[in-house]
N, C-alpha and C. Protein backbone atom coordinates (compact mmCIF):
# COMPACT_ATOMS: atom_id res chain seq x y z
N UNK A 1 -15.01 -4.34 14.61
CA UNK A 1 -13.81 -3.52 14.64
C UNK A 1 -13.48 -3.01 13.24
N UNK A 2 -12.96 -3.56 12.80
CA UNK A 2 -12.58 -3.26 11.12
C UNK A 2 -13.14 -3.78 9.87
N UNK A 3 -13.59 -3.92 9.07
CA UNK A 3 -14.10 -4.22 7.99
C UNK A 3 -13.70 -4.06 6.61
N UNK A 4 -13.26 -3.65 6.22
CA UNK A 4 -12.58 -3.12 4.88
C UNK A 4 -11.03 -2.67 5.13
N UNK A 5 -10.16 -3.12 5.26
CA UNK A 5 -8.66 -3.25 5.58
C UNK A 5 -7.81 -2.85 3.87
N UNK A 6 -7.37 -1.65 3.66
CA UNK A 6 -7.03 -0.80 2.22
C UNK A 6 -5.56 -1.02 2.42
N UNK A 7 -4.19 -2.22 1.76
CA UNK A 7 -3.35 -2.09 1.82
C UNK A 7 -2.80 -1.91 0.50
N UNK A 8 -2.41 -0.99 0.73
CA UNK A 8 -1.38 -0.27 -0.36
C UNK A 8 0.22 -1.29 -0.71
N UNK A 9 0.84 -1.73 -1.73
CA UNK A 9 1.53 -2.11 -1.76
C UNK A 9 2.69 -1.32 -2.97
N UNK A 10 3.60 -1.57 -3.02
CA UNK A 10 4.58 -1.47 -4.11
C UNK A 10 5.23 -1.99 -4.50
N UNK A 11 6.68 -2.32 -5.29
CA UNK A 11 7.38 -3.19 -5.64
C UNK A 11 8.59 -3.26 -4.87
N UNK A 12 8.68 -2.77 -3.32
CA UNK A 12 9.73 -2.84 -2.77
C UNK A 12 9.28 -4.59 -1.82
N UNK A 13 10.43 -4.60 -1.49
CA UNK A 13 10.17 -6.21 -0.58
C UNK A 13 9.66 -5.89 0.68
N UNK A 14 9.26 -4.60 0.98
CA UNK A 14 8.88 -4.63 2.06
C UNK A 14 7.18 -4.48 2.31
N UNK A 15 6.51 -4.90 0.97
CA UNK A 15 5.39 -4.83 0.85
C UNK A 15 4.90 -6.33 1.27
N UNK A 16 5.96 -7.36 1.38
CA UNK A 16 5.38 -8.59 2.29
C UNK A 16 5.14 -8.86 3.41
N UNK A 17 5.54 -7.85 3.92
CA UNK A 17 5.80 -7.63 5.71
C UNK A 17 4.02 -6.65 5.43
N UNK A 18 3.45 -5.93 5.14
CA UNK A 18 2.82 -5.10 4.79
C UNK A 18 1.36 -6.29 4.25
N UNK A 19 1.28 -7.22 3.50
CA UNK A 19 0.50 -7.85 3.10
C UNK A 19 0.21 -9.18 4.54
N UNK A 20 1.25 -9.49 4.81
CA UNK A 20 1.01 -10.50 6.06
C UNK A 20 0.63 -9.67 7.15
N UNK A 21 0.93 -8.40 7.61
CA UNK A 21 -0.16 -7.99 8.67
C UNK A 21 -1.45 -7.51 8.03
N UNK A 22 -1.53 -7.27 6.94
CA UNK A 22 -3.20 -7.20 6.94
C UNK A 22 -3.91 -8.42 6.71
N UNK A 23 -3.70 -9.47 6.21
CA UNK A 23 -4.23 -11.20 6.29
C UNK A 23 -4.32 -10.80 8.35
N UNK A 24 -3.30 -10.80 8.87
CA UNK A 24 -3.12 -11.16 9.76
C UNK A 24 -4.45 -10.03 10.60
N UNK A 25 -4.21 -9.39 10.63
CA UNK A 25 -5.93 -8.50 10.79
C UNK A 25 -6.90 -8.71 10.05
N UNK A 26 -7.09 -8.81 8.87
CA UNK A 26 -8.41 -9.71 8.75
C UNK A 26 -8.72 -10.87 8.83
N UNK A 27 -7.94 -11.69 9.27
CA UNK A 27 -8.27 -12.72 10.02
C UNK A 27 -8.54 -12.45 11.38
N UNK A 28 -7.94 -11.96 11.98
CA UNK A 28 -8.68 -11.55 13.44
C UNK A 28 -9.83 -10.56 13.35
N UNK A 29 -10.27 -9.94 12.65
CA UNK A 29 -11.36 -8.69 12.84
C UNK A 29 -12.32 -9.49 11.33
N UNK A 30 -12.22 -10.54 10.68
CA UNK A 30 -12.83 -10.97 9.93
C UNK A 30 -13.43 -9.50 8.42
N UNK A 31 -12.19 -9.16 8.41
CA UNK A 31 -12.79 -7.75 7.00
C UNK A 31 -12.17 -8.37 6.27
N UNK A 32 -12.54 -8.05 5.32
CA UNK A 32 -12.15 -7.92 3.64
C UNK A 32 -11.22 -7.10 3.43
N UNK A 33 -9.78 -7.40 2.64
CA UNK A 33 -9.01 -7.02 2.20
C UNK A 33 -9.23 -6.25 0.61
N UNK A 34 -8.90 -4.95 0.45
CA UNK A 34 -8.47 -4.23 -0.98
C UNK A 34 -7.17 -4.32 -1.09
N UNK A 35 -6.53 -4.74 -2.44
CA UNK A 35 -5.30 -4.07 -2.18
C UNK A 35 -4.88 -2.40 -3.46
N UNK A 36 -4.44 -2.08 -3.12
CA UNK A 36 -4.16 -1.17 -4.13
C UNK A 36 -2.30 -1.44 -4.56
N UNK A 37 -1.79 -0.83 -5.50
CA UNK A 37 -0.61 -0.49 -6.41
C UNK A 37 -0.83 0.31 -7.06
N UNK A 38 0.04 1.68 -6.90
CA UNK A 38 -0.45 2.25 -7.38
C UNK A 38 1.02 2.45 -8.39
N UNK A 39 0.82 2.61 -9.78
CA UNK A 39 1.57 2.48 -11.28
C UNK A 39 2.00 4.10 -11.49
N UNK A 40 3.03 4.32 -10.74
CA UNK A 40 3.42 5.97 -10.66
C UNK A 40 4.09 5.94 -11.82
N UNK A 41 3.57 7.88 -12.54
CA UNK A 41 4.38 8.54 -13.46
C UNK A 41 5.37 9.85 -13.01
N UNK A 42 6.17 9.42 -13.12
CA UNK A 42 7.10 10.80 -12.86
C UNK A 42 6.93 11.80 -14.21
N UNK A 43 6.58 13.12 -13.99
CA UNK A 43 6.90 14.20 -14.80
C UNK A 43 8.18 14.82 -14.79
N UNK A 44 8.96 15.24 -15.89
CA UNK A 44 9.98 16.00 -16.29
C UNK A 44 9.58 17.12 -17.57
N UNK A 45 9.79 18.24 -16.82
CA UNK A 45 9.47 19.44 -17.79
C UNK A 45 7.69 19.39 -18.46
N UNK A 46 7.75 18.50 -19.92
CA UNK A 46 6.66 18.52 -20.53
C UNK A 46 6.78 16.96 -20.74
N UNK A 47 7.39 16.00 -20.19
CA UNK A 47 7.79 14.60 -20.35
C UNK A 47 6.90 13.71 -19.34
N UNK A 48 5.98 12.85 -19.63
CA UNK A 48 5.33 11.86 -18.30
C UNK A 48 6.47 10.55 -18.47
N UNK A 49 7.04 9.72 -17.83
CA UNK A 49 7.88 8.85 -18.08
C UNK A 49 7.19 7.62 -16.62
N UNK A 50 6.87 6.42 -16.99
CA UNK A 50 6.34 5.70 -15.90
C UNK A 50 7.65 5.04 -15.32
N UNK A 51 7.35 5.07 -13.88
CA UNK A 51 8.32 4.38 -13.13
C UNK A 51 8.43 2.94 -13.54
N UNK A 52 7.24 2.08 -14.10
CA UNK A 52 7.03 0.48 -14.09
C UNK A 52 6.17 0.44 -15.10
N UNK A 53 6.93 -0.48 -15.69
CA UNK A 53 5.91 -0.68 -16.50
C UNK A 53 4.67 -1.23 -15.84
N UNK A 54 3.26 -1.04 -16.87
CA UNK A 54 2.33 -1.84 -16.41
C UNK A 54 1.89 -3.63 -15.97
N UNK A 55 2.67 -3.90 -16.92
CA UNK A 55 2.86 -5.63 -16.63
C UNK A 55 3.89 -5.87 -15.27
N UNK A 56 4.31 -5.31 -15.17
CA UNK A 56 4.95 -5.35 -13.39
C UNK A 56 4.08 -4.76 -12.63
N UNK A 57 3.46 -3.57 -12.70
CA UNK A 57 2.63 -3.02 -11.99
C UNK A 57 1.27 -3.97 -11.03
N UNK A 58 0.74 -4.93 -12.57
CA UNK A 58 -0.06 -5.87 -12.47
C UNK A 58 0.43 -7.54 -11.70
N UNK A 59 1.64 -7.21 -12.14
CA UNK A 59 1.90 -8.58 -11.11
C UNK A 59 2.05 -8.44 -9.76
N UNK A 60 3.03 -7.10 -9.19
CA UNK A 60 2.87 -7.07 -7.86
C UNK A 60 0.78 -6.89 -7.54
N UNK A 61 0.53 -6.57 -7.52
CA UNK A 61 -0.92 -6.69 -7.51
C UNK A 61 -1.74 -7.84 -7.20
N UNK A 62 -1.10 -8.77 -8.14
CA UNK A 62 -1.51 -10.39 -8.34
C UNK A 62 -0.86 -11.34 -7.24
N UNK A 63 0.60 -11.29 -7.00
CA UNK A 63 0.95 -11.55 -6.25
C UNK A 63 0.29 -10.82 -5.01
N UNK A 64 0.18 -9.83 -4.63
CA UNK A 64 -0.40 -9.52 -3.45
C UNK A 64 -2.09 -10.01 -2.76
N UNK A 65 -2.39 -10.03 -4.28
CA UNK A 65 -3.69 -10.81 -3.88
C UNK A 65 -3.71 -12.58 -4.16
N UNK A 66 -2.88 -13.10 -4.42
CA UNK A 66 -2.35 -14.67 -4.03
C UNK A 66 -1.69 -15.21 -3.11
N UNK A 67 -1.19 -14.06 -2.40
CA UNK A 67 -0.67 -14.45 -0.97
C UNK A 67 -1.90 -14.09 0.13
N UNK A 68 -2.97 -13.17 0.05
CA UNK A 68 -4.27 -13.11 0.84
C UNK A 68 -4.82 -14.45 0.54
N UNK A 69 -5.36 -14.49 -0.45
CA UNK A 69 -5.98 -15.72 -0.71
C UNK A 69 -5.62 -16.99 -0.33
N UNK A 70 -4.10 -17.32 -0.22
CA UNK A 70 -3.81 -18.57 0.22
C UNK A 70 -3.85 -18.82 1.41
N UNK A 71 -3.99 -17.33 2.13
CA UNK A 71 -3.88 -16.93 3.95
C UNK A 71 -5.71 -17.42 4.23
N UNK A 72 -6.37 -17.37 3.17
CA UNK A 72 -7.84 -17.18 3.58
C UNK A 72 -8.51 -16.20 3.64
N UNK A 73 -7.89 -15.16 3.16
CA UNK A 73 -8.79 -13.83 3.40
C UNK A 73 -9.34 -13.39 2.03
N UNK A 74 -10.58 -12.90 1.95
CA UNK A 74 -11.66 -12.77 0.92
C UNK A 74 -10.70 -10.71 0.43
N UNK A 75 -10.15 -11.29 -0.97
CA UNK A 75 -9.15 -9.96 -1.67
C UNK A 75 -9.56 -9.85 -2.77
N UNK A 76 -9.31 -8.49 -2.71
CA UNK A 76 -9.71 -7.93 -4.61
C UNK A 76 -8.55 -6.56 -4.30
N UNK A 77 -8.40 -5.92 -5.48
CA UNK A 77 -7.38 -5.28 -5.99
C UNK A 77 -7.41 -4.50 -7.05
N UNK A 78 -6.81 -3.58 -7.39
CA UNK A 78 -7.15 -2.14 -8.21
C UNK A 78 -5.22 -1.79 -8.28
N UNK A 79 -4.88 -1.60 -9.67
CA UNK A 79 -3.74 -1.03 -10.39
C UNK A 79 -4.52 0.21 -10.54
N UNK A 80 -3.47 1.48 -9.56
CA UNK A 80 -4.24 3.00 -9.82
C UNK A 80 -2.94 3.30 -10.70
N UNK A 81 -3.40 4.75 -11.67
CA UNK A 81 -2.26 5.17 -12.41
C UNK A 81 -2.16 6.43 -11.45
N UNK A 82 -0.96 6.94 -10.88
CA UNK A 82 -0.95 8.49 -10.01
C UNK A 82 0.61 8.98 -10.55
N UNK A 83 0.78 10.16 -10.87
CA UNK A 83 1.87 10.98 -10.40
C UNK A 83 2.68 10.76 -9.21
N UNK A 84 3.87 10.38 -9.35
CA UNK A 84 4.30 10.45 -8.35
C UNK A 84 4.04 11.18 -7.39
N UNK A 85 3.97 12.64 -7.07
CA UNK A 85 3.74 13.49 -6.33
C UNK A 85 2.13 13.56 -5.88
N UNK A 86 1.26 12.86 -6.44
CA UNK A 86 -0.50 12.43 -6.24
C UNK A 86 -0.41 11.24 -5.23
N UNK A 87 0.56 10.43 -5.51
CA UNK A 87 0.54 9.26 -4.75
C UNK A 87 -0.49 8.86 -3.45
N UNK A 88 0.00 9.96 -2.41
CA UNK A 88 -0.77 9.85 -1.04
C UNK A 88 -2.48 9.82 -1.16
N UNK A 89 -2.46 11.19 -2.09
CA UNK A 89 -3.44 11.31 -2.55
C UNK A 89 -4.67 10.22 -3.15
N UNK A 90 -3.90 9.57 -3.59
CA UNK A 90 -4.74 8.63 -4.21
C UNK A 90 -5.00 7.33 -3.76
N UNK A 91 -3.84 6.97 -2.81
CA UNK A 91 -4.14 6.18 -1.74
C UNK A 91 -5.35 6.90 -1.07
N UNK A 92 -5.56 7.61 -0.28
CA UNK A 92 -6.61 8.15 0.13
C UNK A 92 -8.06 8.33 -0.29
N UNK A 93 -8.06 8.51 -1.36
CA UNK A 93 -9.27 8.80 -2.46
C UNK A 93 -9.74 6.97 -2.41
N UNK A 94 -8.52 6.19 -3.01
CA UNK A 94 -8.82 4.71 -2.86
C UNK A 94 -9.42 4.21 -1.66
N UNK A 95 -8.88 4.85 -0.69
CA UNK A 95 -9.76 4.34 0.67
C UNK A 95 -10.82 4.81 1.15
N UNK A 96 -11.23 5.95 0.71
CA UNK A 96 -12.49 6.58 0.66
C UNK A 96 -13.55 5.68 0.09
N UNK A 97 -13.04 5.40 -1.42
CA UNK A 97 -14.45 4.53 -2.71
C UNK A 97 -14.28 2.98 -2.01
N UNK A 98 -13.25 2.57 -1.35
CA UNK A 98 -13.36 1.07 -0.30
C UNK A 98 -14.54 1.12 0.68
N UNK A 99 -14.62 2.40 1.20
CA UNK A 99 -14.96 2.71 2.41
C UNK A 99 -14.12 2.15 3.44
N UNK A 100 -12.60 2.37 3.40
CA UNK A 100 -12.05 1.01 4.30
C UNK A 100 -11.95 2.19 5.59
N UNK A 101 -11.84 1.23 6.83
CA UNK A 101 -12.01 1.66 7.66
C UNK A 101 -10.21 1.59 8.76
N UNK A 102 -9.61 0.91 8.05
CA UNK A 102 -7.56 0.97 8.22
C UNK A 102 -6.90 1.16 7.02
N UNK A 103 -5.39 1.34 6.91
CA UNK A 103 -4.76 1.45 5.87
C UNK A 103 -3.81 0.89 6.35
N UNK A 104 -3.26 -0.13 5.74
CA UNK A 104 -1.71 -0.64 6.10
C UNK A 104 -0.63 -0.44 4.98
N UNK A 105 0.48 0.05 5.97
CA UNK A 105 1.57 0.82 4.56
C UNK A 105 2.98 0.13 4.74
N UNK A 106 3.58 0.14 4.31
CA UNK A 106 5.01 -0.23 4.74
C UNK A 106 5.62 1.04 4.35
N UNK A 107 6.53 1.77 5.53
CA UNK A 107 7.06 3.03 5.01
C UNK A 107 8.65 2.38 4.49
N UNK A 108 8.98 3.69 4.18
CA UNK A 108 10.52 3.39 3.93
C UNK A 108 11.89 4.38 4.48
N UNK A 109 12.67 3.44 5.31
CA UNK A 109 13.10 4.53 6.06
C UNK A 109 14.37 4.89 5.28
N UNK A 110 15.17 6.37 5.54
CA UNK A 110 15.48 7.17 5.13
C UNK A 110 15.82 8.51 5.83
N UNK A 111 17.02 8.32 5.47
CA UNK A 111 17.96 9.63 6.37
C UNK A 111 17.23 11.03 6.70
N UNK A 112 17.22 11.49 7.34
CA UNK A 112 16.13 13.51 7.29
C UNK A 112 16.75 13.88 6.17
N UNK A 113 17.96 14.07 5.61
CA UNK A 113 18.07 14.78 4.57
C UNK A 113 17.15 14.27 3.23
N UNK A 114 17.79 12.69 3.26
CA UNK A 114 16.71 12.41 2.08
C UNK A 114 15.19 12.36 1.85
N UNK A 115 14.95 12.30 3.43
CA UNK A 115 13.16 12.48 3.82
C UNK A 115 12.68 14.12 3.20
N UNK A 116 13.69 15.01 3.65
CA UNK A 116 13.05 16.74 3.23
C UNK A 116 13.35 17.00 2.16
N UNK A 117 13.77 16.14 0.87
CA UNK A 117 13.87 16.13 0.06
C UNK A 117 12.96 15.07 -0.74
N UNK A 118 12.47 13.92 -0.65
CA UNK A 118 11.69 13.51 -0.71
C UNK A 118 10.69 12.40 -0.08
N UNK A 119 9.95 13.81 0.85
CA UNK A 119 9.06 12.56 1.66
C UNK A 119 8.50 11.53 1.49
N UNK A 120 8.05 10.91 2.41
CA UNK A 120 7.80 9.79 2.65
C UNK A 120 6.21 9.42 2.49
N UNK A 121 5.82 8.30 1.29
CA UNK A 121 4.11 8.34 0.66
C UNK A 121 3.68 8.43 2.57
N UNK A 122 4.07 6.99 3.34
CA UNK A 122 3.68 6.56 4.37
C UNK A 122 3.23 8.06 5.71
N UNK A 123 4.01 8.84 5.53
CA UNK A 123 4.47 9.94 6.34
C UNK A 123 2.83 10.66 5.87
N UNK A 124 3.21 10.89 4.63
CA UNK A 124 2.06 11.90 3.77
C UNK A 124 0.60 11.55 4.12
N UNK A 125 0.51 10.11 3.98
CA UNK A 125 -1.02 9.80 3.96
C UNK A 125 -1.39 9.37 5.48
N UNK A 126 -0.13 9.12 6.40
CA UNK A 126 -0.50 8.80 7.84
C UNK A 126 -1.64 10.38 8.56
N UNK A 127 -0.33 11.78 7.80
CA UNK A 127 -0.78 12.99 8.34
C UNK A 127 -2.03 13.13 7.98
N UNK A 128 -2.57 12.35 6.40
CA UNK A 128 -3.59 13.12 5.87
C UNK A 128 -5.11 12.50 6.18
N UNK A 129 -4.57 11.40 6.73
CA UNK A 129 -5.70 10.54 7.42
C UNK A 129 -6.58 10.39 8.17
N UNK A 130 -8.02 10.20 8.03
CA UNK A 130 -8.83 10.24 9.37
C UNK A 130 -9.29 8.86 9.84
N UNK A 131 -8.43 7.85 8.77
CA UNK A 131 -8.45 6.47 9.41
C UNK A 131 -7.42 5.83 10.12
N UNK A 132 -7.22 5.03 10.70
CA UNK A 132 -6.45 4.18 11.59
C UNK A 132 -5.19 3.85 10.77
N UNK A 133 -4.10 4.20 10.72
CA UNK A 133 -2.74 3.92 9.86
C UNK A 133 -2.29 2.79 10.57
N UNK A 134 -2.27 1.64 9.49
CA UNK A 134 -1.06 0.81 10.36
C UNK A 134 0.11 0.71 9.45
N UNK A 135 1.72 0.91 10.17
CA UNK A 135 2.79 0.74 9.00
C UNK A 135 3.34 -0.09 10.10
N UNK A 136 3.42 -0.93 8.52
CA UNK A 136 4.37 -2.51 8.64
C UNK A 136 5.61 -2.58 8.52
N UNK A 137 6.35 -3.60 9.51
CA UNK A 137 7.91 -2.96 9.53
C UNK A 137 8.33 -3.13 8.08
N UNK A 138 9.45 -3.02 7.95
CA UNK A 138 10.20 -3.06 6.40
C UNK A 138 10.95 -4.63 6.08
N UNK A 139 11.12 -5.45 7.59
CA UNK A 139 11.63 -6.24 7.73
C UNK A 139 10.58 -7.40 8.14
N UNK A 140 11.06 -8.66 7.28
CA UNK A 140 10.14 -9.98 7.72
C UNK A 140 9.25 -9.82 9.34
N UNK A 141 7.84 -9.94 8.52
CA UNK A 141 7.38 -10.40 10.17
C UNK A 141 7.35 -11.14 11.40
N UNK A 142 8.09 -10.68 12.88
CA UNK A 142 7.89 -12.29 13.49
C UNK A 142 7.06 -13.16 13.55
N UNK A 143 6.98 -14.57 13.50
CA UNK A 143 6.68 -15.61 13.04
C UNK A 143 6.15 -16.32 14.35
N UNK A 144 4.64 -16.62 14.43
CA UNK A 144 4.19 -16.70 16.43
C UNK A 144 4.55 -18.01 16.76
N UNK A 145 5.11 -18.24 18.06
CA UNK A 145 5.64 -19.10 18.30
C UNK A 145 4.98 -20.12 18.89
């Protein structure tokens, strides 16, 4: 079924809900986890200004691949640098050089006004996709009983 499982994470909390369903699929479909973070720069005028620093950038990263690992699933991981506005993009490109064959995202939800003003990475790379999107709720995962 799946083999290479490409989850994208960020520094919102809803990237744990997002990391426990992909453990949770590669443990059932037995793939290998990537994770990506990707270390966005916002441009202003002639100004690059980074959203995070890099030493945060690198820990969500670390953390994301210490919570696979303690689940059992075989993880590695890549800090991309993108433009904010590249973002999707480069999620994509990342899942291309994986060869992964899913993407798991956690979107973030958000009013239509603030969506057509600034969409949504999850939205962007679901449309731009010719792999299997899975988005993880925003909220703790249920817990099997």
């Amino acid at each position: 079924m799946f083999h290479t499982i490409l989850v994208a994470v960020d520094p919102s909390p809803a990237r744990h809900s997002a990391i426990r369903m992909a453990a949770d699929m590669a443990r059932l479909t037995g793939a290998k986890v990537h994770v990506i973070h990707i270390a966005a720069t916002m441009v202003a005028w002639d100004t690059a200004v980074p959203v995070e620093e890099q030493s945060e950038a690198e820990e969500v990263l670390r953390e994301a691949l210490a919570t696979l690992r303690e689940e059992g699933v075989a993880a590695q991981g890549d800090v991309i640098s993108a433009v904010t506005g590249q973002i999707p993009a480069a999620i994509l490109q990342a899942a291309r050089e994986q060869q992964a064959d899913l993407l798991v995202l956690s979107p973030h939800h958000r009013g239509a006004v603030a969506a057509f003003f600034n969409p949504r990475v999850s939205d962007a790379v679901a449309h731009a996709s010719d792999l299997a999107v899975l988005l993880a709720p925003e909220g703790p995962v249920p817990s099997e009983s």
